[in-house]
N, C-alpha and C. Protein backbone atom coordinates (compact mmCIF):
# COMPACT_ATOMS: atom_id res chain seq x y z
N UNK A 1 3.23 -14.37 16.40
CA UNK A 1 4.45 -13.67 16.02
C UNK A 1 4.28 -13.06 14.63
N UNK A 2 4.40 -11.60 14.52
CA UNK A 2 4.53 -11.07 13.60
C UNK A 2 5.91 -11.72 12.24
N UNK A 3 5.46 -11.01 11.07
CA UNK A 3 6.26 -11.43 9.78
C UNK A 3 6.52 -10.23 8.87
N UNK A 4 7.87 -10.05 7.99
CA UNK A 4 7.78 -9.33 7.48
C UNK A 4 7.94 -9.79 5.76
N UNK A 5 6.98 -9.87 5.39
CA UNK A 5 7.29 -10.68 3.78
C UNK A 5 7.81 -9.65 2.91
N UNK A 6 9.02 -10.49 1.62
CA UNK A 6 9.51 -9.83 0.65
C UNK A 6 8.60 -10.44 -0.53
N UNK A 7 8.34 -9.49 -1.44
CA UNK A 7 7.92 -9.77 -2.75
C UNK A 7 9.31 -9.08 -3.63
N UNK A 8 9.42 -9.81 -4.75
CA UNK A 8 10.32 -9.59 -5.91
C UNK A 8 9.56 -8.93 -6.61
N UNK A 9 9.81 -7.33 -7.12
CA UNK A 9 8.86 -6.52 -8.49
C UNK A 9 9.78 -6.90 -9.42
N UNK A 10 9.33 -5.79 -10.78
CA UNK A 10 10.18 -5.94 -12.05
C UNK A 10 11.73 -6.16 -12.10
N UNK A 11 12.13 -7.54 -12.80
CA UNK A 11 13.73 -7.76 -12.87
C UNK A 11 14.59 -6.44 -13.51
N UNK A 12 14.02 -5.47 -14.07
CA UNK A 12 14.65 -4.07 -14.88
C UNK A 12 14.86 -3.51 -13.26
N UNK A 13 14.20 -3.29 -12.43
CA UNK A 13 13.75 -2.37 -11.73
C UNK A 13 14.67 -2.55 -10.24
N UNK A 14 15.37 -4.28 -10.31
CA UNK A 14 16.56 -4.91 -9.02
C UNK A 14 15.85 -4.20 -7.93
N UNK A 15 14.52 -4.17 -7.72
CA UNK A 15 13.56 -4.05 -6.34
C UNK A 15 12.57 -4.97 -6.02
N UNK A 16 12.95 -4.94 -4.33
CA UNK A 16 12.04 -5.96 -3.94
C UNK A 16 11.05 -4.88 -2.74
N UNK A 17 9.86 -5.49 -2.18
CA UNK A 17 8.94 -5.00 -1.45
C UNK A 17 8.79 -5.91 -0.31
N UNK A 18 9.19 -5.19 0.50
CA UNK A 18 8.78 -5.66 2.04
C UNK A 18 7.62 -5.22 2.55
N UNK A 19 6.63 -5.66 3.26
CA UNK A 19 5.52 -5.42 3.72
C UNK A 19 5.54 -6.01 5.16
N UNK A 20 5.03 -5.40 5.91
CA UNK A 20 5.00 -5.78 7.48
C UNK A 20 3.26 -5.19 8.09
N UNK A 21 2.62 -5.77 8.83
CA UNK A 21 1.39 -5.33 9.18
C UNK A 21 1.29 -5.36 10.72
N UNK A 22 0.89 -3.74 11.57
CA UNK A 22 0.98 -3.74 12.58
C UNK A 22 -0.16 -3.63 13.01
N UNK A 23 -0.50 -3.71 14.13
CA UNK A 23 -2.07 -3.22 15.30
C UNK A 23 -1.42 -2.84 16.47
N UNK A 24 -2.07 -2.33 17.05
CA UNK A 24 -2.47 -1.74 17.95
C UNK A 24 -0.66 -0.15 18.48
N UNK A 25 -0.90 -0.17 17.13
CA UNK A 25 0.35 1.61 17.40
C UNK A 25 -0.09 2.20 17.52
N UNK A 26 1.15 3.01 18.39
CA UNK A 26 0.68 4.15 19.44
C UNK A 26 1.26 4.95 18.71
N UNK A 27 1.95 5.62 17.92
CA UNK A 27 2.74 6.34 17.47
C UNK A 27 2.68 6.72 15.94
N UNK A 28 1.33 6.43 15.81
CA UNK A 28 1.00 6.81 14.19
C UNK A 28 0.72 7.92 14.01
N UNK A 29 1.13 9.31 14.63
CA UNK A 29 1.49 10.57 14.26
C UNK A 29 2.37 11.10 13.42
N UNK A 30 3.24 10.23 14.27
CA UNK A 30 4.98 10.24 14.38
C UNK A 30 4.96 9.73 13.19
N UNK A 31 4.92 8.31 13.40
CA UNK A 31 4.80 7.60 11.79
C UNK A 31 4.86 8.24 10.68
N UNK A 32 3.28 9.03 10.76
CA UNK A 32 2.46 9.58 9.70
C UNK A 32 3.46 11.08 8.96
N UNK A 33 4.05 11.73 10.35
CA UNK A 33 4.84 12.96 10.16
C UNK A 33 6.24 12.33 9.36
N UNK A 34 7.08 11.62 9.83
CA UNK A 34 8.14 11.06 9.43
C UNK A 34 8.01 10.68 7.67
N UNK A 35 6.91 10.12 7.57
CA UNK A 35 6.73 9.86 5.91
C UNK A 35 6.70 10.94 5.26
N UNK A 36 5.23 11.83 5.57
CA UNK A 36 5.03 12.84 4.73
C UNK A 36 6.46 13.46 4.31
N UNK A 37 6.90 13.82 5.50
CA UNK A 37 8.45 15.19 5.54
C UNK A 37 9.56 14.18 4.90
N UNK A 38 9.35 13.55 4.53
CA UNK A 38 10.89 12.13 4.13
C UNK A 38 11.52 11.96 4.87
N UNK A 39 11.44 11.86 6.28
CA UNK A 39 12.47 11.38 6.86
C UNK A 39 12.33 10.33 6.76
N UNK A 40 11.45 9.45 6.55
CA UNK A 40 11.47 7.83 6.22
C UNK A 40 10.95 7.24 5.04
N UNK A 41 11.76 6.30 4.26
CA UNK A 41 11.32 6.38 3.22
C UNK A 41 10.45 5.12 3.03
N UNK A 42 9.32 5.05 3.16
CA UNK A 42 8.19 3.92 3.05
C UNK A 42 6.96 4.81 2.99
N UNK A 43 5.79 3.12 3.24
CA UNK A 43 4.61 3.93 2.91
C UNK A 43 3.63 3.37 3.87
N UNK A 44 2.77 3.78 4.44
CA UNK A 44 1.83 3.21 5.68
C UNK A 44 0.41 3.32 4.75
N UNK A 45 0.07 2.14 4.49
CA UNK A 45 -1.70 1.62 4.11
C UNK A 45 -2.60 1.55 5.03
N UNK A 46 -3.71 1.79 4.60
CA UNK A 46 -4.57 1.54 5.33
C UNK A 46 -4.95 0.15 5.32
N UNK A 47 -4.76 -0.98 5.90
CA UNK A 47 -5.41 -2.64 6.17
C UNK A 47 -6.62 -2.51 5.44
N UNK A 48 -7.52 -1.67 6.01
CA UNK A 48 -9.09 -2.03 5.49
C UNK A 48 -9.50 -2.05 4.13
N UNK A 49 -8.38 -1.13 3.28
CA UNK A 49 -8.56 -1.54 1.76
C UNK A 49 -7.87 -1.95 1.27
N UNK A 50 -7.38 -3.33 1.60
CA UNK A 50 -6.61 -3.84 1.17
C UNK A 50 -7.03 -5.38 1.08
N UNK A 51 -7.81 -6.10 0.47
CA UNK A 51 -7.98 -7.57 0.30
C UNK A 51 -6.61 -8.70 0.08
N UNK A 52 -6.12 -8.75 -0.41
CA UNK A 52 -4.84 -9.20 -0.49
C UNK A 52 -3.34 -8.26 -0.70
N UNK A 53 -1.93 -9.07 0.09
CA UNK A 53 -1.10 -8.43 -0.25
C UNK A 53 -0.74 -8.31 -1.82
N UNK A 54 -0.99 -8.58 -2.46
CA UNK A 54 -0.79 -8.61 -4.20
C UNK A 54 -1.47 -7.62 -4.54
N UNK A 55 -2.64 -6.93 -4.35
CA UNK A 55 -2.89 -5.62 -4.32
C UNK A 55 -1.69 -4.49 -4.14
N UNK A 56 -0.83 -4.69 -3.58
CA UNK A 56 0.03 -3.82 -2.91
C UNK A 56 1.30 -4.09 -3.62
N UNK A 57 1.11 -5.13 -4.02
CA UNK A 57 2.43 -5.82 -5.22
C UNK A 57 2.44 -4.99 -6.35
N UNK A 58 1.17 -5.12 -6.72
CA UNK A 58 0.79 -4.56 -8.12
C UNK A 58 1.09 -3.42 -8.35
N UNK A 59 0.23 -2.18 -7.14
CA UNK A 59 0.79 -1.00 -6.95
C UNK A 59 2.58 -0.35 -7.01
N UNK A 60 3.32 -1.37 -6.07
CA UNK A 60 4.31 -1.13 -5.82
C UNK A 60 5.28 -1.48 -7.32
N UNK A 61 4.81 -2.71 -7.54
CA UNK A 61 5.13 -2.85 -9.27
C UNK A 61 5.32 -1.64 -10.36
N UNK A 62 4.20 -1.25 -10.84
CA UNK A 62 3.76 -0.04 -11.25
C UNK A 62 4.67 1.26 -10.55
N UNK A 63 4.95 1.07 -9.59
CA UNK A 63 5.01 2.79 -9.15
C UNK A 63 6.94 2.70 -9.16
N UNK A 64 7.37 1.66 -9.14
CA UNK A 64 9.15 1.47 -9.28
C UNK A 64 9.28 1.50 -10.93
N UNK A 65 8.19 0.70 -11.55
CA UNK A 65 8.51 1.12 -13.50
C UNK A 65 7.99 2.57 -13.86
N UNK A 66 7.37 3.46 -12.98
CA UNK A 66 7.35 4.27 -13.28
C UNK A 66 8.17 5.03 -13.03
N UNK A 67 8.84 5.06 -11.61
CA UNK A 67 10.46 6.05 -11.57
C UNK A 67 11.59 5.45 -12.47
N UNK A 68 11.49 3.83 -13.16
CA UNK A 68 12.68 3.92 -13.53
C UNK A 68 12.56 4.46 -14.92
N UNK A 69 11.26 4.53 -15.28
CA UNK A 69 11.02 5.24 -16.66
C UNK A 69 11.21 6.98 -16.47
N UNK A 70 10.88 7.39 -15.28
CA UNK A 70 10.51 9.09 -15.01
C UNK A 70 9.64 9.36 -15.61
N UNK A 71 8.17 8.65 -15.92
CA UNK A 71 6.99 9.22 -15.82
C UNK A 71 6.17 8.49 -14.50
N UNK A 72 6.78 9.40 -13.23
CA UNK A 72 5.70 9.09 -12.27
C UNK A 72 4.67 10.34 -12.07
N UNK A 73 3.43 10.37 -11.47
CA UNK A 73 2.64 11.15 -11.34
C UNK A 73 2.45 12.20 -10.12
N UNK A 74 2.85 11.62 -9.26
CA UNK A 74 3.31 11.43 -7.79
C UNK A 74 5.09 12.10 -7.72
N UNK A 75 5.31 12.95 -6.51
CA UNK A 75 6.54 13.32 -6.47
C UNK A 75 7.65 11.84 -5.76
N UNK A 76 6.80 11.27 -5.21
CA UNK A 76 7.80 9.91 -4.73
C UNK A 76 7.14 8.63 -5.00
N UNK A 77 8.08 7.58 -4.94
CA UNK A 77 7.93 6.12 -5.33
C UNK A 77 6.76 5.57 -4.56
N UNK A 78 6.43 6.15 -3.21
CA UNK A 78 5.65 5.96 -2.11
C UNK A 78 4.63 6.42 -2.56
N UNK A 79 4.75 8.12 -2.85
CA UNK A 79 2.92 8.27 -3.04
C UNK A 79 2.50 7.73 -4.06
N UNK A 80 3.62 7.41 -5.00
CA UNK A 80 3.25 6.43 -6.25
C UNK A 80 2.54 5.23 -5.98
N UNK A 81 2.62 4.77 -5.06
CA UNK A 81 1.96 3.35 -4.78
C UNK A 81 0.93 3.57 -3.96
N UNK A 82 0.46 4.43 -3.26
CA UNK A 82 -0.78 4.95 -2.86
C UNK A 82 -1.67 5.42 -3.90
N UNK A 83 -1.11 5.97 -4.70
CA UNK A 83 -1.78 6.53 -6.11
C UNK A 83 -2.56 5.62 -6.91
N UNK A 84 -1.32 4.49 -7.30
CA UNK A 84 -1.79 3.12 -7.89
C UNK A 84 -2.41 2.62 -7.16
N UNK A 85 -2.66 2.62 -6.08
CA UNK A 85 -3.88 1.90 -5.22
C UNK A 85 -4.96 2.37 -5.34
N UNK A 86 -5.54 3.28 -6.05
CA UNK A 86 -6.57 4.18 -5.70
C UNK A 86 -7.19 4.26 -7.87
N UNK A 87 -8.67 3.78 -7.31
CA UNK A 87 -8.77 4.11 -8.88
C UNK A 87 -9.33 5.75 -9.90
N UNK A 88 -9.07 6.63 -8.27
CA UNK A 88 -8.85 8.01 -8.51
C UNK A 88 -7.66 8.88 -9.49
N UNK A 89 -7.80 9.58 -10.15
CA UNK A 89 -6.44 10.20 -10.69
C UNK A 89 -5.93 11.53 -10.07
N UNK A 90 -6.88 11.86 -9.09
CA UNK A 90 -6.45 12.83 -8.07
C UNK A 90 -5.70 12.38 -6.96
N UNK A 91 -4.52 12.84 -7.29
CA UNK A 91 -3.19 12.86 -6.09
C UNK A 91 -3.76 13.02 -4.73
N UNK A 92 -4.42 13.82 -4.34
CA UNK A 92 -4.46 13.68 -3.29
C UNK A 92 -5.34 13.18 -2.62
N UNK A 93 -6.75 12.78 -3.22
CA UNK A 93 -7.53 12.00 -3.03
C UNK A 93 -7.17 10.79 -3.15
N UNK A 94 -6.36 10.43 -3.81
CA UNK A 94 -5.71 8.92 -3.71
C UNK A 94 -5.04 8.84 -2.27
N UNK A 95 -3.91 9.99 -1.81
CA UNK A 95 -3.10 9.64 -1.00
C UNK A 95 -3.84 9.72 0.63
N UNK A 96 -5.05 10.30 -0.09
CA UNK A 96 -5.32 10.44 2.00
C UNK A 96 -6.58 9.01 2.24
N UNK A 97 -6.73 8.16 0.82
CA UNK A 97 -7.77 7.54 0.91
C UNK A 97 -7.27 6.38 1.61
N UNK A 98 -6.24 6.05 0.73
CA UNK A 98 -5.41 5.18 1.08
C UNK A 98 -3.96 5.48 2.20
N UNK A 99 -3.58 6.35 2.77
CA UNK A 99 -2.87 6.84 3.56
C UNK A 99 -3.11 7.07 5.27
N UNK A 100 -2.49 6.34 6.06
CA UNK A 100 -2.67 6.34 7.03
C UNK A 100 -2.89 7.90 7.59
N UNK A 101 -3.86 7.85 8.47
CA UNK A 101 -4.17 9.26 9.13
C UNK A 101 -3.87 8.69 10.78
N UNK A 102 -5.14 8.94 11.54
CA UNK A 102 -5.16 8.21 12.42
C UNK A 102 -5.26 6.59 12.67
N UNK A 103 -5.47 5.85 11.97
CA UNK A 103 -5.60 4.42 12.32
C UNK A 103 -4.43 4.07 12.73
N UNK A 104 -5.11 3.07 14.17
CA UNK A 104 -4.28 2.17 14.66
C UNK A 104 -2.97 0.81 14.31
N UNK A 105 -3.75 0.17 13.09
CA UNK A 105 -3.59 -0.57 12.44
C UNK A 105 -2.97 -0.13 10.93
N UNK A 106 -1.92 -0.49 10.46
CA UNK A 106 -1.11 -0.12 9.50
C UNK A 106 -0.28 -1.36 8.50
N UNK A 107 -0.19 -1.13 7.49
CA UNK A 107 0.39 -1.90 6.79
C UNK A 107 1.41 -1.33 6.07
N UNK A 108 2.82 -1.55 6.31
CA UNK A 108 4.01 -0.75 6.19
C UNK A 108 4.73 -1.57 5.31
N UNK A 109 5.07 -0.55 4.24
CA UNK A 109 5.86 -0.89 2.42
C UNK A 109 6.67 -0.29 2.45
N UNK A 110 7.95 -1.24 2.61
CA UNK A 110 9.38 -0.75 2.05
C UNK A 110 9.83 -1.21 0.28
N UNK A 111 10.17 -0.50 -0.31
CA UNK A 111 10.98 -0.99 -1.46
C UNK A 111 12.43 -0.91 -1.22
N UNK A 112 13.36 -1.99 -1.86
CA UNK A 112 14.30 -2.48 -1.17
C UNK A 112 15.21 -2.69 -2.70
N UNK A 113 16.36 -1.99 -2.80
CA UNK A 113 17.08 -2.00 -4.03
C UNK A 113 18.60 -2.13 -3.42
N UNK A 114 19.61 -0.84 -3.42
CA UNK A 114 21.01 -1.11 -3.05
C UNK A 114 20.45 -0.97 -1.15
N UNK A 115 19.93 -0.38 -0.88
CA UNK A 115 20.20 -0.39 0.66
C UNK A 115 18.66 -0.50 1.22
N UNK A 116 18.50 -1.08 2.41
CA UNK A 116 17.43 -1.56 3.10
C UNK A 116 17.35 -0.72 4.09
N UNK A 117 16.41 0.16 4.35
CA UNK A 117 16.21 0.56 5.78
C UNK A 117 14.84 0.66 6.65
N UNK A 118 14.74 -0.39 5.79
CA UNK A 118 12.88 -1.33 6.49
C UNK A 118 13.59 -1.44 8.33
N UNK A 119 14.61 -1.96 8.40
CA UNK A 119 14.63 -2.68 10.33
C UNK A 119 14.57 -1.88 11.17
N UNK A 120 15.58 -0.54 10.55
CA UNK A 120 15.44 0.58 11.52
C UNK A 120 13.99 1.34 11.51
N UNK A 121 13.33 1.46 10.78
CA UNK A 121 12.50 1.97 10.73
C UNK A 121 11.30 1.05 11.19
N UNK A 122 11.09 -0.04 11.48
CA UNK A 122 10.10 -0.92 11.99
C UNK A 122 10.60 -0.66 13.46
N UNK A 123 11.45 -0.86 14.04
CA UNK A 123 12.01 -1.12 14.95
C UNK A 123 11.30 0.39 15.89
N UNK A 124 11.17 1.70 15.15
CA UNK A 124 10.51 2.75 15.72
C UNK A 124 9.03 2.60 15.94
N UNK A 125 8.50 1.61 15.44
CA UNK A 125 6.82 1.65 15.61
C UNK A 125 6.69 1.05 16.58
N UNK A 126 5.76 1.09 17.26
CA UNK A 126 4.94 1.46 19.08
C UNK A 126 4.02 0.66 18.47
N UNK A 127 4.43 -0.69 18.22
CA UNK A 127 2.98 -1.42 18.05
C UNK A 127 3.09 -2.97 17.35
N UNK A 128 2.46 -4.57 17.41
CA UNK A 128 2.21 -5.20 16.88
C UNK A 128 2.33 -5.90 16.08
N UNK A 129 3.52 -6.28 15.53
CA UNK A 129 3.96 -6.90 14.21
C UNK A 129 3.30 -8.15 14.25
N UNK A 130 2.12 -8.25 13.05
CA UNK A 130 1.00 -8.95 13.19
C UNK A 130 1.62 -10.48 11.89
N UNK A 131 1.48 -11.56 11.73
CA UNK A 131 1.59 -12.08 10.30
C UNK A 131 1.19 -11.56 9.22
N UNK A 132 1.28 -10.98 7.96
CA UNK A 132 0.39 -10.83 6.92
C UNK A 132 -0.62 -11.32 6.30
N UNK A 133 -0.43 -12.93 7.07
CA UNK A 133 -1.95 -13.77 6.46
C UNK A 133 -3.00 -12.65 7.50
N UNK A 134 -2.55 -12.26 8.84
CA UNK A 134 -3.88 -11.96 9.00
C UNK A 134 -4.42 -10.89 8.80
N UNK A 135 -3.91 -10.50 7.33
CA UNK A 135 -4.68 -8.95 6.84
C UNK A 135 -6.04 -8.61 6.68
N UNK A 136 -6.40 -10.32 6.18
CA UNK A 136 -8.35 -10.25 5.86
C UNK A 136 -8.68 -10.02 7.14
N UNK A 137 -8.49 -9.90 8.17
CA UNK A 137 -8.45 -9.54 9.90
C UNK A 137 -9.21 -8.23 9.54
N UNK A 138 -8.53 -7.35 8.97
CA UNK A 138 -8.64 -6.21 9.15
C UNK A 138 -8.94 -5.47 7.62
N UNK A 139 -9.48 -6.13 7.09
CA UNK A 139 -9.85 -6.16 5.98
C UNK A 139 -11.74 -5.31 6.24
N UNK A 140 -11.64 -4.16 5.13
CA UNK A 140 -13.11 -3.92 5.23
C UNK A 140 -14.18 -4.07 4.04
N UNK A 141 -14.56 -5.40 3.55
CA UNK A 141 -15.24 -5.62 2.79
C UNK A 141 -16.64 -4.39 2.02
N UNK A 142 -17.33 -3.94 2.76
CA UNK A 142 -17.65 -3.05 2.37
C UNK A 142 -17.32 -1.80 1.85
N UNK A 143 -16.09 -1.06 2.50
CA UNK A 143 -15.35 -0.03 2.40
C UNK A 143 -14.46 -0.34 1.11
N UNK A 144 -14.24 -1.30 1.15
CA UNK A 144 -13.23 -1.86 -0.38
C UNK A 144 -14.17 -1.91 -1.31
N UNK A 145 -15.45 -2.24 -1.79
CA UNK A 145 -16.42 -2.27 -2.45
C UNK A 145 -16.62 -0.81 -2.54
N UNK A 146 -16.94 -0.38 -1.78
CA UNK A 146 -17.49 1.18 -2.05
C UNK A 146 -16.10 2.10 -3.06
N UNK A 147 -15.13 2.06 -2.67
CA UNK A 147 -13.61 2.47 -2.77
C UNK A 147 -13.44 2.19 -4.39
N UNK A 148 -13.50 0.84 -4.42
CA UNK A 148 -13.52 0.54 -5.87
C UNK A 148 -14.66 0.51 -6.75
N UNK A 149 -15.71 0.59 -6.28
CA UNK A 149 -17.26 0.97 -6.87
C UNK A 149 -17.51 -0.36 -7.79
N UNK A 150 -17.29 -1.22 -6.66
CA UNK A 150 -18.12 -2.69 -6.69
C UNK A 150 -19.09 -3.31 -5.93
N UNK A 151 -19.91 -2.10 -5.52
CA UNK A 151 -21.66 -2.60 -4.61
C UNK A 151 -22.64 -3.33 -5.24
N UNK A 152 -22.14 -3.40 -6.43
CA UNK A 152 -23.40 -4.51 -7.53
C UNK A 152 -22.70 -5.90 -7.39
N UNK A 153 -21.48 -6.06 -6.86
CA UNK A 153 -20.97 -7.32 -7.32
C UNK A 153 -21.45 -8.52 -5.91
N UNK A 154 -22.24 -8.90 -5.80
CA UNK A 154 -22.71 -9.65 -4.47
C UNK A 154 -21.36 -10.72 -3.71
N UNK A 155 -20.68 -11.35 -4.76
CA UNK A 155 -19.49 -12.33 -4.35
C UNK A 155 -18.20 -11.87 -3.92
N UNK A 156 -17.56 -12.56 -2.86
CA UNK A 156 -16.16 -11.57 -2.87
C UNK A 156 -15.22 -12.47 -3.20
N UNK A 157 -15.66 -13.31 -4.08
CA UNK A 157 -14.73 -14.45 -4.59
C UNK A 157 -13.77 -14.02 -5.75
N UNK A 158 -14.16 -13.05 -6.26
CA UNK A 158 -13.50 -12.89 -7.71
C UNK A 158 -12.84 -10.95 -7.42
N UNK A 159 -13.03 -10.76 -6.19
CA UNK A 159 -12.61 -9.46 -5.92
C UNK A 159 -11.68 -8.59 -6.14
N UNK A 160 -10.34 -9.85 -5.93
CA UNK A 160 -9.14 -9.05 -5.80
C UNK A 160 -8.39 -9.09 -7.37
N UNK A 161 -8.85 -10.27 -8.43
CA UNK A 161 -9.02 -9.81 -9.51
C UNK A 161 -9.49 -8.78 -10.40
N UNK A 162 -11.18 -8.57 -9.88
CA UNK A 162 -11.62 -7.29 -10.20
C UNK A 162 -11.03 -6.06 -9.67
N UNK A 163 -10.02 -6.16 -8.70
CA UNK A 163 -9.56 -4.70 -8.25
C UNK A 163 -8.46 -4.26 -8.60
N UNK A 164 -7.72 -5.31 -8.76
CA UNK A 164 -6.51 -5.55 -9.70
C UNK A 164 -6.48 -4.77 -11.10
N UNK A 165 -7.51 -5.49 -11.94
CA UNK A 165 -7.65 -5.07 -12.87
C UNK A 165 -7.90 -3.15 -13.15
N UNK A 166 -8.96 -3.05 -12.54
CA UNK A 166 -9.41 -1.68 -11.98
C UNK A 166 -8.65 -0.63 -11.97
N UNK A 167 -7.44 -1.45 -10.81
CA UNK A 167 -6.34 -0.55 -10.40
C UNK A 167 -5.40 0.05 -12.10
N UNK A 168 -5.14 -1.76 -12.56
CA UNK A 168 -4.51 -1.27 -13.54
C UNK A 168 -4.97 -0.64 -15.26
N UNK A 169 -6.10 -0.31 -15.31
CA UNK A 169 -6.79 0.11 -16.09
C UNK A 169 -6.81 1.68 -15.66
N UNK A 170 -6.87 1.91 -14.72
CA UNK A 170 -7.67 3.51 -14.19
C UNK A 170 -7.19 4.38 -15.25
N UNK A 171 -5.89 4.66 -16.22
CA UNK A 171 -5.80 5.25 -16.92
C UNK A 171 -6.34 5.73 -18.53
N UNK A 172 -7.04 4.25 -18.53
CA UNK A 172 -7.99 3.86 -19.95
C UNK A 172 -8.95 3.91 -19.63
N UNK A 173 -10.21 3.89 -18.44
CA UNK A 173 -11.81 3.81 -18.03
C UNK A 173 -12.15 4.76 -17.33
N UNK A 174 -12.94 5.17 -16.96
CA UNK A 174 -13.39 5.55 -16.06
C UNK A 174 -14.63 4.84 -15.19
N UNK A 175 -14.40 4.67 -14.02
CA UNK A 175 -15.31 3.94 -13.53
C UNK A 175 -16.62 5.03 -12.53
């Protein structure tokens, strides 16, 4: 049986993040069209670069203090957190890296402040509501290494720290 977990972001920011992880959808066109155009307001990940949900915390963290400040980089809160996922500073290379295209498998981010409309909008996907523990499922160890340009690092013990960090540095380094 699938799960849909809430994380609490910044107390300034009175938003929380729902995350839900699907397989096997049929309807990730639709999906994919509905986001881009706003008719829905979330964000579809790609699973495979994604090592832990706190990756996605972090992002989503970041990308709500950045609208409540109004320096986001990104025209929405969404591509904001695709953005922050990505240790690219190109918009759109961030958003298609990390942005569902065709894949089956999806990991779907609501941010959640005065009104929620994560149910209706889950409720339209053609597919799988998986637990979130089983994200390392679908997790692509290599592809996440390459992504974050950690092929020297042999261990994947200390990973999601190093990507973390990464993520939140990209504006001070270049990697």
């Amino acid at each position: 049986m699938g799960e849909i977990r809430s994380y609490s972001l910044d107390p300034d920011t009175k938003t929380k993040l729902k995350m839900c992880l699907f397989k096997n959808v049929q309807n990730v066109y639709i999906i994919r069209n509905n986001i881009v155009k706003g008719v829905w307001n979330c964000t579809a990940i790609k699973p495979s670069l994604v090592v832990d949900p706190l990756q996605i915390a972090v992002a989503a963290n970041r990308a709500v203090v950045a609208e409540k400040a109004g320096n986001m980089v990104t025209r929405t809160v969404y591509g904001e957190i695709l953005y922050n996922l990505s240790l690219s500073k190109n918009i759109s290379q961030s958003l298609s890296k990390f942005g569902v295209e065709k894949d089956n498998v999806l990991l779907m981010c609501f941010l959640v402040n005065e009104k929620d409309e994560s149910e209706n909008i889950i409720s339209q996907i053609q597919g799988e509501l998986c637990p979130i523990s089983d994200l390392h499922k679908f997790t692509n160890m290599k592809e996440v290494k390459s992504v974050y340009k950690l092929n020297t690092i042999k261990s994947d013990f200390d990973l999601l720290d190093i990507i973390v960090s990464r993520m939140v540095t990209k504006n001070f380094v270049t990697y």
